[in-house]
C-alpha atoms as a PDB file:
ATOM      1  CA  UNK A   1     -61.228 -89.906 -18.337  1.00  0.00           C
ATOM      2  CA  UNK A   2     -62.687 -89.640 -22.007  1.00  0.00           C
ATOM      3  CA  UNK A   3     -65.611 -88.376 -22.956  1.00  0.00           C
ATOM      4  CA  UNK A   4     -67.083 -92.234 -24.048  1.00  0.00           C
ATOM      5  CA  UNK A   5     -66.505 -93.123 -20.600  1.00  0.00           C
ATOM      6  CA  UNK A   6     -68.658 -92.255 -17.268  1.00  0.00           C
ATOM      7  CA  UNK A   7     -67.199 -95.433 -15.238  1.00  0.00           C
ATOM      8  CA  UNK A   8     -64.676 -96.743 -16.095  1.00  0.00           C
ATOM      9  CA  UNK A   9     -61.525 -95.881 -18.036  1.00  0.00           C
ATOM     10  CA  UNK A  10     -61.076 -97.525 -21.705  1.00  0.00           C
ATOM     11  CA  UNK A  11     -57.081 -97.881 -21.349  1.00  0.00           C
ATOM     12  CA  UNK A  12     -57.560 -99.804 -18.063  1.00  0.00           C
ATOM     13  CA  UNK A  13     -56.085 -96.889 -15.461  1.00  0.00           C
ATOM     14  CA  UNK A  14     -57.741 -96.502 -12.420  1.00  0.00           C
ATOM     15  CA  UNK A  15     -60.336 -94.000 -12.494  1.00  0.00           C
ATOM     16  CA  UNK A  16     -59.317 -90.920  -9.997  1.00  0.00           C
ATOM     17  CA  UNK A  17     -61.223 -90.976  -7.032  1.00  0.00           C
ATOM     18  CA  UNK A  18     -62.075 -87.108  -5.562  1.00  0.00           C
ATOM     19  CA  UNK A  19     -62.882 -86.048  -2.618  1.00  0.00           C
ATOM     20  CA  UNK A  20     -65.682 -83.743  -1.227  1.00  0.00           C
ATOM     21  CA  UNK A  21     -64.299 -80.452  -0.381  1.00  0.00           C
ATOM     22  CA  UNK A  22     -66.069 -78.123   2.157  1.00  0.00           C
ATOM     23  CA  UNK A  23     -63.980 -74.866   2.787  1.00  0.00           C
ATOM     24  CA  UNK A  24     -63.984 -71.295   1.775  1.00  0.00           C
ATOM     25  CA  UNK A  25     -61.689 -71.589  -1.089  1.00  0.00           C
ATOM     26  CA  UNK A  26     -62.819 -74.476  -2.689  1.00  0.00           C
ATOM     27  CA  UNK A  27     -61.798 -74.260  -6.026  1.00  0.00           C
ATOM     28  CA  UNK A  28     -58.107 -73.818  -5.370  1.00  0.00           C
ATOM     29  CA  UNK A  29     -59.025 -77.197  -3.419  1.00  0.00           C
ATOM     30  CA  UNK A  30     -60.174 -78.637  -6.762  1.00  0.00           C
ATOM     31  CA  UNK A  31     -57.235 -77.274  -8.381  1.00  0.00           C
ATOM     32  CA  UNK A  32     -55.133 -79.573  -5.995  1.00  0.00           C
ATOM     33  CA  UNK A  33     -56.976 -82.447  -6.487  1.00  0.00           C
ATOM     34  CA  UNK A  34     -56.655 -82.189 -10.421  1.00  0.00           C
ATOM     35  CA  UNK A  35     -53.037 -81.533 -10.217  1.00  0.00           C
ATOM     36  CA  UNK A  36     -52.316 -84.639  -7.593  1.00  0.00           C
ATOM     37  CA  UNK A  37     -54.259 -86.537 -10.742  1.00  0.00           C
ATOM     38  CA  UNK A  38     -52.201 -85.411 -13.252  1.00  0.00           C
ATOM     39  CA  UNK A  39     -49.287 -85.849 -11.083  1.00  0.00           C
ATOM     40  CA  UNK A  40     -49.868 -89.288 -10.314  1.00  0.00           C
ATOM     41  CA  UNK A  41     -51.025 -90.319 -13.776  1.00  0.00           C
ATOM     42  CA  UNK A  42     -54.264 -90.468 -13.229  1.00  0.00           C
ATOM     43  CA  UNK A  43     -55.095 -88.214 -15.214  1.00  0.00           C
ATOM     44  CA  UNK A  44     -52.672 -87.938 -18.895  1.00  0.00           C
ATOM     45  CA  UNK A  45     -52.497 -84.970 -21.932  1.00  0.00           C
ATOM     46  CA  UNK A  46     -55.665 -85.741 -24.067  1.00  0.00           C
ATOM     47  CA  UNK A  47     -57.882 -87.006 -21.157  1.00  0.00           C
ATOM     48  CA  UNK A  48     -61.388 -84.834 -20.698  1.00  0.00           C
ATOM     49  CA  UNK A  49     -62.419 -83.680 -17.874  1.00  0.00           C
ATOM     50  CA  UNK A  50     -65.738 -84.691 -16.787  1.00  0.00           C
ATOM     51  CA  UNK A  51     -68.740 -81.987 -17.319  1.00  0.00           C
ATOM     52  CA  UNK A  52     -68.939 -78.733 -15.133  1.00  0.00           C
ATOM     53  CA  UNK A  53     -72.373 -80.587 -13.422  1.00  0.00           C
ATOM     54  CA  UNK A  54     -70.745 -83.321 -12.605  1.00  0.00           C
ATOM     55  CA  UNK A  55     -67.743 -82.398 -11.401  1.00  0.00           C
ATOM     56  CA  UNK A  56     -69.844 -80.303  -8.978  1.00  0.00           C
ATOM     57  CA  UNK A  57     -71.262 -83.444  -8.084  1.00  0.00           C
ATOM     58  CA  UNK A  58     -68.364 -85.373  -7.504  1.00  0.00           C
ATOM     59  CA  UNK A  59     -66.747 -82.340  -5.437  1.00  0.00           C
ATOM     60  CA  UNK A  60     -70.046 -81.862  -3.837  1.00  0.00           C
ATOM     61  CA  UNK A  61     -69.207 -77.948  -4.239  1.00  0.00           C
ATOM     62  CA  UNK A  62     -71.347 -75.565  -6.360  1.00  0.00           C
ATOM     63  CA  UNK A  63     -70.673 -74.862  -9.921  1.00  0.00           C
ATOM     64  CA  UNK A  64     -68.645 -71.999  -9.484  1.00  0.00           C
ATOM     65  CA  UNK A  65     -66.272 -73.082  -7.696  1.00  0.00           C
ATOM     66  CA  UNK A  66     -65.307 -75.781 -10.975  1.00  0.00           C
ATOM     67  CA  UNK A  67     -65.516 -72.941 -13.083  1.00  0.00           C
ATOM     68  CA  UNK A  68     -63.093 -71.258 -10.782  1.00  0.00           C
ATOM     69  CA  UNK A  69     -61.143 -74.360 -10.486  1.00  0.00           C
ATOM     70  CA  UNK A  70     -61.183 -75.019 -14.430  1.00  0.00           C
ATOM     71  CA  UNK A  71     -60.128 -71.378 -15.119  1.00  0.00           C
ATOM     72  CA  UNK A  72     -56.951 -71.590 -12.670  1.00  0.00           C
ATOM     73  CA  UNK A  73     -55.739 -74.804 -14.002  1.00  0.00           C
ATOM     74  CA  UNK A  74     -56.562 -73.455 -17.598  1.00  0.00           C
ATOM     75  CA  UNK A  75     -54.153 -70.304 -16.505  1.00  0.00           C
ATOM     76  CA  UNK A  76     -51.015 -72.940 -15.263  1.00  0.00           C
ATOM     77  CA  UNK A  77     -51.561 -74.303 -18.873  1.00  0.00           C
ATOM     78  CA  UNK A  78     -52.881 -77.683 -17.153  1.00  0.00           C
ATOM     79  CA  UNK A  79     -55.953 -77.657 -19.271  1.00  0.00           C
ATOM     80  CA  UNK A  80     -57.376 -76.534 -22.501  1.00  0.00           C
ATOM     81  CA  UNK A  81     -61.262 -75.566 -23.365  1.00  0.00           C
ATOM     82  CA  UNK A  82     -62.803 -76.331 -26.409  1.00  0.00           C
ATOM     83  CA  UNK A  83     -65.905 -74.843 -27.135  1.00  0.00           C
ATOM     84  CA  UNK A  84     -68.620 -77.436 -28.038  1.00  0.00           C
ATOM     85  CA  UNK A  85     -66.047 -80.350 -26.884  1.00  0.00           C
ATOM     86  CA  UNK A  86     -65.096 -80.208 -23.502  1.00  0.00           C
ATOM     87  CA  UNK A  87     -61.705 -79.329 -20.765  1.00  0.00           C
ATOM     88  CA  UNK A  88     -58.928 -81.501 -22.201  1.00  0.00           C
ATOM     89  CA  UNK A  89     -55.673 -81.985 -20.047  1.00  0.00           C
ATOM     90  CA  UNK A  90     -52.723 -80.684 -21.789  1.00  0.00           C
ATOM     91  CA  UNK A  91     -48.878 -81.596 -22.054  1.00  0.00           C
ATOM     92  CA  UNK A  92     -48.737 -78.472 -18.596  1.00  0.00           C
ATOM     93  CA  UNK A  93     -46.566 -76.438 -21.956  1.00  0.00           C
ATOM     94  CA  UNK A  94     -48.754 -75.931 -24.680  1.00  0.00           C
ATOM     95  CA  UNK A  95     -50.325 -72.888 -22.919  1.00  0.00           C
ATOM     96  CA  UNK A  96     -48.940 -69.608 -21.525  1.00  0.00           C
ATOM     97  CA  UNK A  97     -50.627 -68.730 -18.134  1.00  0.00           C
ATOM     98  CA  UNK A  98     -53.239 -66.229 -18.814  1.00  0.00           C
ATOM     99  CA  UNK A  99     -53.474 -62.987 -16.488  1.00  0.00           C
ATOM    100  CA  UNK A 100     -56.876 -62.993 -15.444  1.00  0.00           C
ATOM    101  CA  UNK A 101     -58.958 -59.899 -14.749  1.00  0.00           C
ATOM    102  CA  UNK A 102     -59.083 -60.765 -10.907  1.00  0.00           C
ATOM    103  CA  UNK A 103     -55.231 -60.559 -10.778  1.00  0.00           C
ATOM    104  CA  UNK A 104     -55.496 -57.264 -12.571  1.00  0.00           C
ATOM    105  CA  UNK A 105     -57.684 -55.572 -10.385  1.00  0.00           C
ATOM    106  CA  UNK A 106     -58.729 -56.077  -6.750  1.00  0.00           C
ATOM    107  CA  UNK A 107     -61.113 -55.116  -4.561  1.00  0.00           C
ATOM    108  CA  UNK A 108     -58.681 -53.519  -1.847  1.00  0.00           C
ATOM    109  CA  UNK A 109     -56.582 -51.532  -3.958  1.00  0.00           C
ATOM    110  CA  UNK A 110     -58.292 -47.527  -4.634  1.00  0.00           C
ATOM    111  CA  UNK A 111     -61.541 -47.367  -6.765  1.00  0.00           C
ATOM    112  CA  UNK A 112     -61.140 -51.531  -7.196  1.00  0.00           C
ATOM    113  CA  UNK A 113     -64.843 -51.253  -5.570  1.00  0.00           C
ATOM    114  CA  UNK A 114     -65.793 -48.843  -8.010  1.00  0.00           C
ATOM    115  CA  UNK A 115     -64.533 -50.221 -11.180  1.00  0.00           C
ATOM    116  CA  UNK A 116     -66.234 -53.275 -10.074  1.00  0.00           C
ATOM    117  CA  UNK A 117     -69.535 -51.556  -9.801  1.00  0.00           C
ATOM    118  CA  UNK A 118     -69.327 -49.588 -13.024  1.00  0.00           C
ATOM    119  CA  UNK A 119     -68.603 -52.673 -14.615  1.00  0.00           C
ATOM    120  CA  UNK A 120     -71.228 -54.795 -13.093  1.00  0.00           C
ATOM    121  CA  UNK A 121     -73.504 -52.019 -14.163  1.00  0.00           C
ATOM    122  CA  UNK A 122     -72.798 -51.894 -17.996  1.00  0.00           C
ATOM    123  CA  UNK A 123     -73.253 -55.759 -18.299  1.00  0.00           C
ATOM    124  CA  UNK A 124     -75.969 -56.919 -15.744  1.00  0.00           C
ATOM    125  CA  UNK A 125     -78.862 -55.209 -16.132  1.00  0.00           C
ATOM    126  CA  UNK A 126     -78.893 -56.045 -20.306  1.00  0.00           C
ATOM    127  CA  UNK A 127     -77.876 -59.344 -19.532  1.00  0.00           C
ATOM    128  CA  UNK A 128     -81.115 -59.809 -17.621  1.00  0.00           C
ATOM    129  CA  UNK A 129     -82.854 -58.151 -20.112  1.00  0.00           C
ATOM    130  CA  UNK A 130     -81.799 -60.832 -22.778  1.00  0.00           C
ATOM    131  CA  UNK A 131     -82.023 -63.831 -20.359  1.00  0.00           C
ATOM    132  CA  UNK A 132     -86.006 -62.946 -20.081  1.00  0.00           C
ATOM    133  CA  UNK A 133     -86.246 -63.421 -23.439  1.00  0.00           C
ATOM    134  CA  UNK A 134     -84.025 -66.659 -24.183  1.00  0.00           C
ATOM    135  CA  UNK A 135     -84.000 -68.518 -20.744  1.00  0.00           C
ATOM    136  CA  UNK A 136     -84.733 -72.078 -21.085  1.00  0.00           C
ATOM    137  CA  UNK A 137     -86.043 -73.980 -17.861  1.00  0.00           C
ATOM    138  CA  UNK A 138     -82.709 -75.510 -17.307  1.00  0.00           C
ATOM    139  CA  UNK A 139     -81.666 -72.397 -16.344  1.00  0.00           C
ATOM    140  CA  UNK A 140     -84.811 -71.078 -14.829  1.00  0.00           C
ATOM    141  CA  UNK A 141     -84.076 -74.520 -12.338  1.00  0.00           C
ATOM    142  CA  UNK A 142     -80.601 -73.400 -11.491  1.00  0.00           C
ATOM    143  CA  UNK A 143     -81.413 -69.690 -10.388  1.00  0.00           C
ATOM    144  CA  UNK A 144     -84.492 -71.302  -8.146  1.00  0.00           C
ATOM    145  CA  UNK A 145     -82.754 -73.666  -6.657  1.00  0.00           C
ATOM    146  CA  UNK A 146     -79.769 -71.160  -5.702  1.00  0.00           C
ATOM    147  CA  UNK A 147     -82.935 -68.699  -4.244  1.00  0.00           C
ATOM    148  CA  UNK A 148     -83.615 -72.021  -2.233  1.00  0.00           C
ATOM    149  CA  UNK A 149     -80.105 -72.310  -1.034  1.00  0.00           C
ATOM    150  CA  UNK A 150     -79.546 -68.605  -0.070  1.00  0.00           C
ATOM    151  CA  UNK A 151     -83.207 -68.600   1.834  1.00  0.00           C
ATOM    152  CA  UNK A 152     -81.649 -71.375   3.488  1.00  0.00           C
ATOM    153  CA  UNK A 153     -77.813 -70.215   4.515  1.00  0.00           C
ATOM    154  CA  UNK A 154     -78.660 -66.638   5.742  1.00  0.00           C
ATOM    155  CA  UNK A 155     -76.011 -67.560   8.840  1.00  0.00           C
ATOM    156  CA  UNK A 156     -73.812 -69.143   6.901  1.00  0.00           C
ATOM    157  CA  UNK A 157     -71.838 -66.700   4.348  1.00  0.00           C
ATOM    158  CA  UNK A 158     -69.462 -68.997   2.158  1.00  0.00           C
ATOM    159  CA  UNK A 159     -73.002 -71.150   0.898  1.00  0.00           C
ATOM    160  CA  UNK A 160     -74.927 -68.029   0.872  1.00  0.00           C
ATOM    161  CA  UNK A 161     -72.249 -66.420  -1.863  1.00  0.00           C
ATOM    162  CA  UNK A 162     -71.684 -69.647  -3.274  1.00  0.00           C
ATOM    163  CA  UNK A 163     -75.399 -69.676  -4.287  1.00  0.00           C
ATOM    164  CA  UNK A 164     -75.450 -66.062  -4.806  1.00  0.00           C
ATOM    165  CA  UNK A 165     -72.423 -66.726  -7.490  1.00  0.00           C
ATOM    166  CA  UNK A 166     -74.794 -69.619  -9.250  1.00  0.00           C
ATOM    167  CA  UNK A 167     -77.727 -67.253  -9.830  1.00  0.00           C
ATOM    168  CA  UNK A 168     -75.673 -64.813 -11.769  1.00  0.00           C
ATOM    169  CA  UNK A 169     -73.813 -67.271 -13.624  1.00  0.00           C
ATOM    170  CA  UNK A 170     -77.119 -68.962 -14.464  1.00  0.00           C
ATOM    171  CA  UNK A 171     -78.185 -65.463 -15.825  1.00  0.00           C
ATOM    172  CA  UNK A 172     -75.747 -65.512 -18.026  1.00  0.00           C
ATOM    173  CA  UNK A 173     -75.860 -68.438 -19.204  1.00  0.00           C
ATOM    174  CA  UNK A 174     -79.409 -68.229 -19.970  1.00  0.00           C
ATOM    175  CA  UNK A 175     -78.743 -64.865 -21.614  1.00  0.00           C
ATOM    176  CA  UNK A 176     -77.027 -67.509 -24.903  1.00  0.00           C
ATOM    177  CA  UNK A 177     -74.082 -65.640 -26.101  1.00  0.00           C
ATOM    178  CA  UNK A 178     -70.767 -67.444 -24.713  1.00  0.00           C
ATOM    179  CA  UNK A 179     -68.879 -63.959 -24.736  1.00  0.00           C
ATOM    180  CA  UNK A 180     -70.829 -62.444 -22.149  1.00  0.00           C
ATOM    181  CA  UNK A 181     -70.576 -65.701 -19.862  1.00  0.00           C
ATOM    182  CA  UNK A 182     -66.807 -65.403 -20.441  1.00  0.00           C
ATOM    183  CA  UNK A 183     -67.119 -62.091 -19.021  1.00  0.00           C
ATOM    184  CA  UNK A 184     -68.462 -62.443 -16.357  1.00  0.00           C
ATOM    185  CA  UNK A 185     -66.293 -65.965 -15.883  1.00  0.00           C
ATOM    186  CA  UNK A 186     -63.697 -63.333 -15.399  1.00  0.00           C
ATOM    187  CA  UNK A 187     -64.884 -61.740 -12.737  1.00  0.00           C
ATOM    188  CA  UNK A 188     -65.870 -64.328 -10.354  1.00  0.00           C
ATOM    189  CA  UNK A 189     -63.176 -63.794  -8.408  1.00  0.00           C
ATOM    190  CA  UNK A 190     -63.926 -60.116  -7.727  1.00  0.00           C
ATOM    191  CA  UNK A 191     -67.805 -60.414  -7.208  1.00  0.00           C
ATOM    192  CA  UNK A 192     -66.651 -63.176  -4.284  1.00  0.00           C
ATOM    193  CA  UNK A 193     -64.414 -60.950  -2.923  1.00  0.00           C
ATOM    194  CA  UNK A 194     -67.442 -58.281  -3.031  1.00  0.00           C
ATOM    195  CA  UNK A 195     -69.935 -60.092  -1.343  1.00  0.00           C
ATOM    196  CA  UNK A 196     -67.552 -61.417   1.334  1.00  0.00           C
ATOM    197  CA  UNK A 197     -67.038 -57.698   2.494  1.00  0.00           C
ATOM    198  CA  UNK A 198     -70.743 -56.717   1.791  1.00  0.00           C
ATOM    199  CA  UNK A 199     -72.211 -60.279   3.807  1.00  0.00           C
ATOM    200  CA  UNK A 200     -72.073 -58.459   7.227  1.00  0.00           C
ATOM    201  CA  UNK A 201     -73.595 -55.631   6.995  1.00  0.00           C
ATOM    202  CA  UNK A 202     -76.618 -55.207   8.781  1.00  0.00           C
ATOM    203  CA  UNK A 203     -79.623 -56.769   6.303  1.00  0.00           C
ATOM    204  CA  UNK A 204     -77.510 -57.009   3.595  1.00  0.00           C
ATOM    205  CA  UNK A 205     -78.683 -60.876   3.130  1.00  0.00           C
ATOM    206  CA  UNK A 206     -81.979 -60.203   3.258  1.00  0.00           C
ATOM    207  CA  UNK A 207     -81.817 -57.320   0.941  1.00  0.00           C
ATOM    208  CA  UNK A 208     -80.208 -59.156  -1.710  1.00  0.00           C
ATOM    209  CA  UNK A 209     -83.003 -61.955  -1.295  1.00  0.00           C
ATOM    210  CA  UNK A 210     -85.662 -59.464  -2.118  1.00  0.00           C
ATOM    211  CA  UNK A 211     -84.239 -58.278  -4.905  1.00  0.00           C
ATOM    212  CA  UNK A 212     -82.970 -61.861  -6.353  1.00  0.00           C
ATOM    213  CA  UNK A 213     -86.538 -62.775  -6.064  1.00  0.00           C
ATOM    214  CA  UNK A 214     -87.473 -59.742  -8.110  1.00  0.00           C
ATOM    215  CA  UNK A 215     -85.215 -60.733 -10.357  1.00  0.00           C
ATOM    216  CA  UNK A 216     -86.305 -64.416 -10.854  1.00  0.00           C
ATOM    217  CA  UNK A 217     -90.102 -63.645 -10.799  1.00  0.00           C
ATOM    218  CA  UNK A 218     -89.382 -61.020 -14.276  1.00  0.00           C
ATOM    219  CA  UNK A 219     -86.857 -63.431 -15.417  1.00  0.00           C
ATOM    220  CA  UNK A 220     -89.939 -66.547 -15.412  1.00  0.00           C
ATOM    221  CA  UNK A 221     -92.846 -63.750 -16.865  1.00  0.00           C
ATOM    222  CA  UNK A 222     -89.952 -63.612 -19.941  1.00  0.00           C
ATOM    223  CA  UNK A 223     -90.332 -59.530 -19.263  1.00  0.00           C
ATOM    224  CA  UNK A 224     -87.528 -58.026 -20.480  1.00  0.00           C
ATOM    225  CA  UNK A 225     -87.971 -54.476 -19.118  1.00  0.00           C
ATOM    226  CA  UNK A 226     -88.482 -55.676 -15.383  1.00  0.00           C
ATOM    227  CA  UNK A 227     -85.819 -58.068 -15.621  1.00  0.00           C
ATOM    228  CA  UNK A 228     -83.501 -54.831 -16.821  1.00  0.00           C
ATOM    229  CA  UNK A 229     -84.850 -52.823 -13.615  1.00  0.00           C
ATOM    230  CA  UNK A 230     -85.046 -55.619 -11.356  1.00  0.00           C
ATOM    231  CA  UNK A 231     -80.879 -55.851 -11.582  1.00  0.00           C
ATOM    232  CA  UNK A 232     -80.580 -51.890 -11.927  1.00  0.00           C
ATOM    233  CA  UNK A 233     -82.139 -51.907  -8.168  1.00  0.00           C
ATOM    234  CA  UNK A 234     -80.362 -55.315  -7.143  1.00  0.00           C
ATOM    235  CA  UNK A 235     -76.935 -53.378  -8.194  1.00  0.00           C
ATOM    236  CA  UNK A 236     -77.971 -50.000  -6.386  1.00  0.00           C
ATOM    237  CA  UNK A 237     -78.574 -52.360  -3.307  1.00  0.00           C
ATOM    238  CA  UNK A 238     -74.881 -53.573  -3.803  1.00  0.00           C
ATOM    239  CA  UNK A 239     -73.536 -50.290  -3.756  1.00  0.00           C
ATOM    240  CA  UNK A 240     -75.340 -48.834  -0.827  1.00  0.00           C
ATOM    241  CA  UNK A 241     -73.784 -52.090   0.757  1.00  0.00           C
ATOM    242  CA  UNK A 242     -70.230 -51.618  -0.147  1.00  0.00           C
ATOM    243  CA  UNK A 243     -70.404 -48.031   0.740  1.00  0.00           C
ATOM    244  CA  UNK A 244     -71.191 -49.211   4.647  1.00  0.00           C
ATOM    245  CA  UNK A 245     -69.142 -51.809   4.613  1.00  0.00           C
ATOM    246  CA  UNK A 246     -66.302 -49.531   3.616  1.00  0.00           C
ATOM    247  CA  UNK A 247     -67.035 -47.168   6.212  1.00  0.00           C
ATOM    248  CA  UNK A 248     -66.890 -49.337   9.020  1.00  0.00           C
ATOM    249  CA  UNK A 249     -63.943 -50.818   8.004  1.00  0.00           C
ATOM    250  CA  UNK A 250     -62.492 -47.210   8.472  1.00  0.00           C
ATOM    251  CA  UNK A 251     -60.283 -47.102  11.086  1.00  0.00           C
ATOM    252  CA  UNK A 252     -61.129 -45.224  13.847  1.00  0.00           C
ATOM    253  CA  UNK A 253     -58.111 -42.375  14.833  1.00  0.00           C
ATOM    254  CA  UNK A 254     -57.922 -41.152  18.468  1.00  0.00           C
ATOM    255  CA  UNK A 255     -55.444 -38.685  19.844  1.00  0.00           C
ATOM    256  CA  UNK A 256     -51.981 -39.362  20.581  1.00  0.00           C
ATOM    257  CA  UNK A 257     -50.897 -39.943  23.892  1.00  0.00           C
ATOM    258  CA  UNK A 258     -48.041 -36.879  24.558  1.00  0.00           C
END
């Protein structure tokens, strides 16, 4: 696939063919699919990659799982990003796999939970702070339409965080500088893995929802300061979560039988 071409393919190849994917790990499903392309020739070094939105399309997943699925293929050295060009397939050598932050760091291991929360706390709230002030209504679009999705998937956890994923991404996208979306590109991974183990608790949902709403509503009235307090509370919500979550996940230790 080249950028000139939505259809068809200019070099007369057939164009690959993908199918939806519906399961929790979806991008590592999209990372198959790619690599069977490439494999099969499909797909050669120099072709693009079509864009993020449509590939979501195509997949009929949500946008971060291609970003997902673009950042592990970029890591096997299958792909290469451009800035202001596109995903381009590579000769699989040109690259060194990249250790991502998400391999670095993980939720289960001591303080991972913590780390994650300072982090998320230094970053979020400014970057809501700058999206109120340089969102456009493409991204104003995105972040309702994921409030839409999560109103809709309360029961249904891998949608619900799927959305939840898109409205954060969308804020920082909207905030305009590409190093902070690279940021928090590279911690997908661990805010999935947070929200999985925060889904359950009792209200936790819900909770989020009020505060994503919060969010949004500063985030549309370009208000900078609410936007910055809106997240502050979101992220105290988060912790309060993880801090149940963690203790009923304790195991419970009864006497042993002499």
């Amino acid at each position: 696939m080249r950028p000139d071409n939505e259809t068809g393919d200019a070099w007369g190849r057939e164009e690959p063919v993908y199918r939806a994917v519906r399961t929790s790990r979806l991008y590592e499903q999209i990372v198959q699919q790619i690599e069977e392309s490439i494999l099969k020739g499909a797909l050669k070094p120099g072709d693009q990659l079509p864009a993020e939105r449509e590939l979501a399309q195509r997949f009929e997943v949500s946008r971060t799982a291609v970003r997902e699925a673009v950042k592990a293929l970029r890591e096997k050295g299958l792909v290469e990003a451009f800035t202001g060009r596109g995903t381009f397939i590579t000769d699989g050598t040109s690259q060194a796999i990249r250790q991502s932050l998400d391999l670095m760091v993980k939720i289960g291991q001591p303080d991972g939970s913590t780390h994650l929360a300072e982090v998320r706390a230094i970053l979020e709230p400014e970057i809501a702070a700058l999206a109120a002030t340089r969102v456009e209504e493409q991204h104003l679009a995105t972040m309702r339409e994921a409030v839409a999705v999560m109103d809709r998937t309360m029961q249904d956890p891998d949608a619900f965080i799927e959305a939840d994923l898109d409205f954060h991404l969308s804020l920082a996208e909207a905030a305009a500088n590409p190093l902070i979306l690279s940021l928090i590109d590279s911690i997908v991974g661990l805010l999935r893995e947070q929200r999985m183990r925060i889904f359950n608790v009792d209200g936790g949902p819900e909770r989020g929802q009020f505060h994503h709403k919060r969010i949004l509503e500063a985030i549309e009235q370009r208000d900078r300061e609410k936007a910055r307090q809106a997240m502050q509370a979101h992220l105290q919500q988060v912790r309060e979560d993880s801090r149940v979550s963690s203790t009923e996940r304790e195991p419970t230790l009864s006497k042993p039988v002499s």
